[in-house]
C-alpha atoms as a PDB file:
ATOM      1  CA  UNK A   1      20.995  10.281  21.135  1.00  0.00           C
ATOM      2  CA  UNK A   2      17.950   9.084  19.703  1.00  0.00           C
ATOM      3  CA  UNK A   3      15.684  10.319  17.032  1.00  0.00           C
ATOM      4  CA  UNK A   4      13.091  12.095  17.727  1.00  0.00           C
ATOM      5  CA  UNK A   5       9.582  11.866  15.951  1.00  0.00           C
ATOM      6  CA  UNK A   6      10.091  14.872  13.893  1.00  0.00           C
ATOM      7  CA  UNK A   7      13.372  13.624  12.404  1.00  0.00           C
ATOM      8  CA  UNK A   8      11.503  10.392  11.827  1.00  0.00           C
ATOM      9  CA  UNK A   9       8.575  11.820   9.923  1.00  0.00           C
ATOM     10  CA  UNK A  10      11.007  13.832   7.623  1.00  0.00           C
ATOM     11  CA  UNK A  11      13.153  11.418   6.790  1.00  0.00           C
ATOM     12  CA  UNK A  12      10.288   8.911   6.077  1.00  0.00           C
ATOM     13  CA  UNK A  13       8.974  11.753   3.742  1.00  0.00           C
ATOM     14  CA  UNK A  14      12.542  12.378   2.263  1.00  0.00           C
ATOM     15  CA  UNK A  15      12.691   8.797   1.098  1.00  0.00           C
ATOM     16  CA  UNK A  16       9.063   8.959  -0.344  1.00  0.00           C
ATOM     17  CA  UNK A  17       9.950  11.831  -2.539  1.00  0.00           C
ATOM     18  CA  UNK A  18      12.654  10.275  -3.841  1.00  0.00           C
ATOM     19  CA  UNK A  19      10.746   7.035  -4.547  1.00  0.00           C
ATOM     20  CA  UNK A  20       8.044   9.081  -6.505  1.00  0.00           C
ATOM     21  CA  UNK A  21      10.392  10.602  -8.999  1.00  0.00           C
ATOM     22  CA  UNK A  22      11.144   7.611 -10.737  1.00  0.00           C
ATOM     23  CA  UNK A  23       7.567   6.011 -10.320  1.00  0.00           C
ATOM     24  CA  UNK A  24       4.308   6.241 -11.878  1.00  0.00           C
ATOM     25  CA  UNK A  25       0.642   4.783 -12.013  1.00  0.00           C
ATOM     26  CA  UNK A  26      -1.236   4.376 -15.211  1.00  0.00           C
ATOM     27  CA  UNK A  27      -4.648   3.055 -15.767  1.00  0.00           C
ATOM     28  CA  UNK A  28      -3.259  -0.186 -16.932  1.00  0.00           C
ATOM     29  CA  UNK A  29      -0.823  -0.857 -14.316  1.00  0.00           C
ATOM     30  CA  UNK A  30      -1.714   1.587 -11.512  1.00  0.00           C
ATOM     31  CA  UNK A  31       0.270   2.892  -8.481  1.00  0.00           C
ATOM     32  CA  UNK A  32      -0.280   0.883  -5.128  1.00  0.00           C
ATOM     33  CA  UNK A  33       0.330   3.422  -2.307  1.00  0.00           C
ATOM     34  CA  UNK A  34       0.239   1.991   1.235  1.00  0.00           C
ATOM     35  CA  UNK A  35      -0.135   4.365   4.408  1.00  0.00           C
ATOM     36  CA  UNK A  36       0.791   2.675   7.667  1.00  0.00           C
ATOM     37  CA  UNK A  37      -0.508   4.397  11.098  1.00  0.00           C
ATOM     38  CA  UNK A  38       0.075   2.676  14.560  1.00  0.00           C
ATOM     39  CA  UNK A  39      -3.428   1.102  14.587  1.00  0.00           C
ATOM     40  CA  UNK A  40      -4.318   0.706  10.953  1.00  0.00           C
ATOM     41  CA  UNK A  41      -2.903   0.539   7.533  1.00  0.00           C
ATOM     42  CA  UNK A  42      -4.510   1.957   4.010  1.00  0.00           C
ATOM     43  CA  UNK A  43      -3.949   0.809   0.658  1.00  0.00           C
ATOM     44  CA  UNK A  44      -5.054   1.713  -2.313  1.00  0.00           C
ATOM     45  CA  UNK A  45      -4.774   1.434  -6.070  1.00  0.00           C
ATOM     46  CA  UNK A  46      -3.821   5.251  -7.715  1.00  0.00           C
ATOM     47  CA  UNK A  47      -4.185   6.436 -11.717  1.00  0.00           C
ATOM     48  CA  UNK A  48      -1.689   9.061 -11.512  1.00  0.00           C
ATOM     49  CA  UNK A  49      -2.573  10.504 -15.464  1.00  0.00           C
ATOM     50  CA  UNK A  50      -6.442  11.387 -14.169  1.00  0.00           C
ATOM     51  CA  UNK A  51      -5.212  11.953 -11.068  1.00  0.00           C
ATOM     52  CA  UNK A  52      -7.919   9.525  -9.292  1.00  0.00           C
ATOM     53  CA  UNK A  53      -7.886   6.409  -7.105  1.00  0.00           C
ATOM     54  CA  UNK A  54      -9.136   3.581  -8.480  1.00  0.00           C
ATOM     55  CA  UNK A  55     -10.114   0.883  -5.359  1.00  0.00           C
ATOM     56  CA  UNK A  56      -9.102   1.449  -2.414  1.00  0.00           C
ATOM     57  CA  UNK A  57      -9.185  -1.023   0.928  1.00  0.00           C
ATOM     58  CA  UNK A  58      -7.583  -0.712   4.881  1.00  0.00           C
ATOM     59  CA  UNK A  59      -7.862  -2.491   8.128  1.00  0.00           C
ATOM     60  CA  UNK A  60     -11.222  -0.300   9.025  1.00  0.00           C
ATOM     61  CA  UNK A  61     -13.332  -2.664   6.648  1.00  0.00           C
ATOM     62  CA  UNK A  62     -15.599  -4.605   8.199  1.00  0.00           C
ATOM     63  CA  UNK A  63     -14.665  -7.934   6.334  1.00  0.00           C
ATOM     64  CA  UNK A  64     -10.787  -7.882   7.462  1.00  0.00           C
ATOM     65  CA  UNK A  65      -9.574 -10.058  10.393  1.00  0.00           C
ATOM     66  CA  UNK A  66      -6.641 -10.729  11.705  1.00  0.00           C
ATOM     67  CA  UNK A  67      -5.153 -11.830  15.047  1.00  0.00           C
ATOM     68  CA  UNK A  68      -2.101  -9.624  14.795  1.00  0.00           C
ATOM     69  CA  UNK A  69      -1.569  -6.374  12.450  1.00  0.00           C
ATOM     70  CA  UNK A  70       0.285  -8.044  10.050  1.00  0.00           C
ATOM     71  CA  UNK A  71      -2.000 -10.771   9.523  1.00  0.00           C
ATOM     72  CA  UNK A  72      -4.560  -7.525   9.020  1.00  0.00           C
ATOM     73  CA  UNK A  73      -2.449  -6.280   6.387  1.00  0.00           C
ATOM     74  CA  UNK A  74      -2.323  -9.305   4.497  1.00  0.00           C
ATOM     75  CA  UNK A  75      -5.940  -9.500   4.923  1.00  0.00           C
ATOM     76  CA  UNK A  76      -6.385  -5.842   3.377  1.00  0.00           C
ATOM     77  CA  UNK A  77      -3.775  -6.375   0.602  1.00  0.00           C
ATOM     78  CA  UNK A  78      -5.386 -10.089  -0.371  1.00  0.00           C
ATOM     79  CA  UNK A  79      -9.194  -7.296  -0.523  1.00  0.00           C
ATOM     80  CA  UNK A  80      -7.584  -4.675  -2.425  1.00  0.00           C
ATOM     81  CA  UNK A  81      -6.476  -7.418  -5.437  1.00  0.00           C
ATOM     82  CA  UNK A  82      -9.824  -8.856  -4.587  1.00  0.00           C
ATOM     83  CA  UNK A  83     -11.336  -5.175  -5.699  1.00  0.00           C
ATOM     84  CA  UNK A  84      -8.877  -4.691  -8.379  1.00  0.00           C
ATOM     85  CA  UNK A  85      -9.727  -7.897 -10.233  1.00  0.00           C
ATOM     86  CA  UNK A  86     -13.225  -6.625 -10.201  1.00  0.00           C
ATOM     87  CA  UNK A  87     -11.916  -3.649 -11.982  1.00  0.00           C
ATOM     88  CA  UNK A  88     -10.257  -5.545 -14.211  1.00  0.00           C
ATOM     89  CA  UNK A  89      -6.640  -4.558 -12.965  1.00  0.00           C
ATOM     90  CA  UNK A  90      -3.858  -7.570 -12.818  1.00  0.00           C
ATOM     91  CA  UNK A  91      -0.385  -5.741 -12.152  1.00  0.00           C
ATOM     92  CA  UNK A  92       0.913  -2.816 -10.291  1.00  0.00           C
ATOM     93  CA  UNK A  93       3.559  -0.866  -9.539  1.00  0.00           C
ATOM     94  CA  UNK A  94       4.342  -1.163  -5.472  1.00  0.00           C
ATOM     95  CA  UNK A  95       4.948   2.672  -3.842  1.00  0.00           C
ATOM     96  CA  UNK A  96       6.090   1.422  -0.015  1.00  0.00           C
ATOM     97  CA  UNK A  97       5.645   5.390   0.520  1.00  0.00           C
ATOM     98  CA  UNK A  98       9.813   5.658   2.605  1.00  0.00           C
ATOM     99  CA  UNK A  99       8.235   2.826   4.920  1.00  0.00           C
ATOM    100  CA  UNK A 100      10.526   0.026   5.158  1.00  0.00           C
ATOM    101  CA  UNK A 101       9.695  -3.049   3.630  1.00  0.00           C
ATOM    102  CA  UNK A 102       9.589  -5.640   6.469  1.00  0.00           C
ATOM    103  CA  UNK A 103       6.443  -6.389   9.112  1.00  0.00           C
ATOM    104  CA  UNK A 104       2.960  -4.810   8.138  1.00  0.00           C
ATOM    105  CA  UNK A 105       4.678  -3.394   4.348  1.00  0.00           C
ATOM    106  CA  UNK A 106       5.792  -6.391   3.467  1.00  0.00           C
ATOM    107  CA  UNK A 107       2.235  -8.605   4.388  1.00  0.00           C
ATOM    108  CA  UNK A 108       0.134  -6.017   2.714  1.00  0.00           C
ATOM    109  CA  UNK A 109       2.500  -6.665  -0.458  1.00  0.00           C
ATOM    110  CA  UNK A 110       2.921 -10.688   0.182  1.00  0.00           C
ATOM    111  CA  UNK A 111      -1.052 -10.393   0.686  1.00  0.00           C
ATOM    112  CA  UNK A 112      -1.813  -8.296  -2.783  1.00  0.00           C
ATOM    113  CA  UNK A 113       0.101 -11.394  -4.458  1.00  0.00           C
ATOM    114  CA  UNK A 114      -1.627 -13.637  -3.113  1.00  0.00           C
ATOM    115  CA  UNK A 115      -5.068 -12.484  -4.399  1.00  0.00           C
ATOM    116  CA  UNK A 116      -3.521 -11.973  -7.652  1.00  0.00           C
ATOM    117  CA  UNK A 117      -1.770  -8.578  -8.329  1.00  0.00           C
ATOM    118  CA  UNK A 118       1.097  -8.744 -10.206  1.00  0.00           C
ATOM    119  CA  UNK A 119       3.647  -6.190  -8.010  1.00  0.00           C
END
């Protein structure tokens, strides 16, 4: 029998939890969480000692393009390094948030290289 959303959702969040005990951002090398929905995906660059996002970037901006949602989310992850050289960030620590890493995950993280982030 299949799985059913609910089961789904929980076990995605299961696997999260467990990936944030053993992880942490700092101001130096700062947490980059991704959030994947069916139309867009969010990524963004987290200081977890203050407590505050640092840059941010998703699929909504106006200057990402892409002819398929994983070219989109290497699009978005080469603007977020874009953003975090600006703020003077070079490495981070890569939170896939329980989503596997293959497809839309994996661009946004092959795309963040690209522009320069050190995952």
């Amino acid at each position: 029998m299949p799985k059913g959303k609910k089961e789904k959702v929980e076990r995605r969040q299961r696997i999260h939890d467990s990936i944030r005990e053993s992880m942490f951002g700092t101001s130096v090398r700062p947490r980059l969480s991704v959030y994947r929905s069916n139309k867009y995906i969010y990524a963004q660059l987290i200081d977890d000692l203050e407590g505050h996002t640092l840059t941010s970037a998703s699929s909504l901006a106006d200057d990402v393009e892409g002819d398929s949602p994983t070219e989109e989310s290497r699009a978005v992850g080469e603007l977020l390094a874009e953003r975090a050289q600006e703020e003077g960030i070079d490495k981070a620590v890569f939170d896939r948030s329980g989503y596997k890493y293959r497809g839309r995950v994996e661009a946004l993280a092959d795309g963040a290289r690209d522009g320069g982030l050190q995952l």
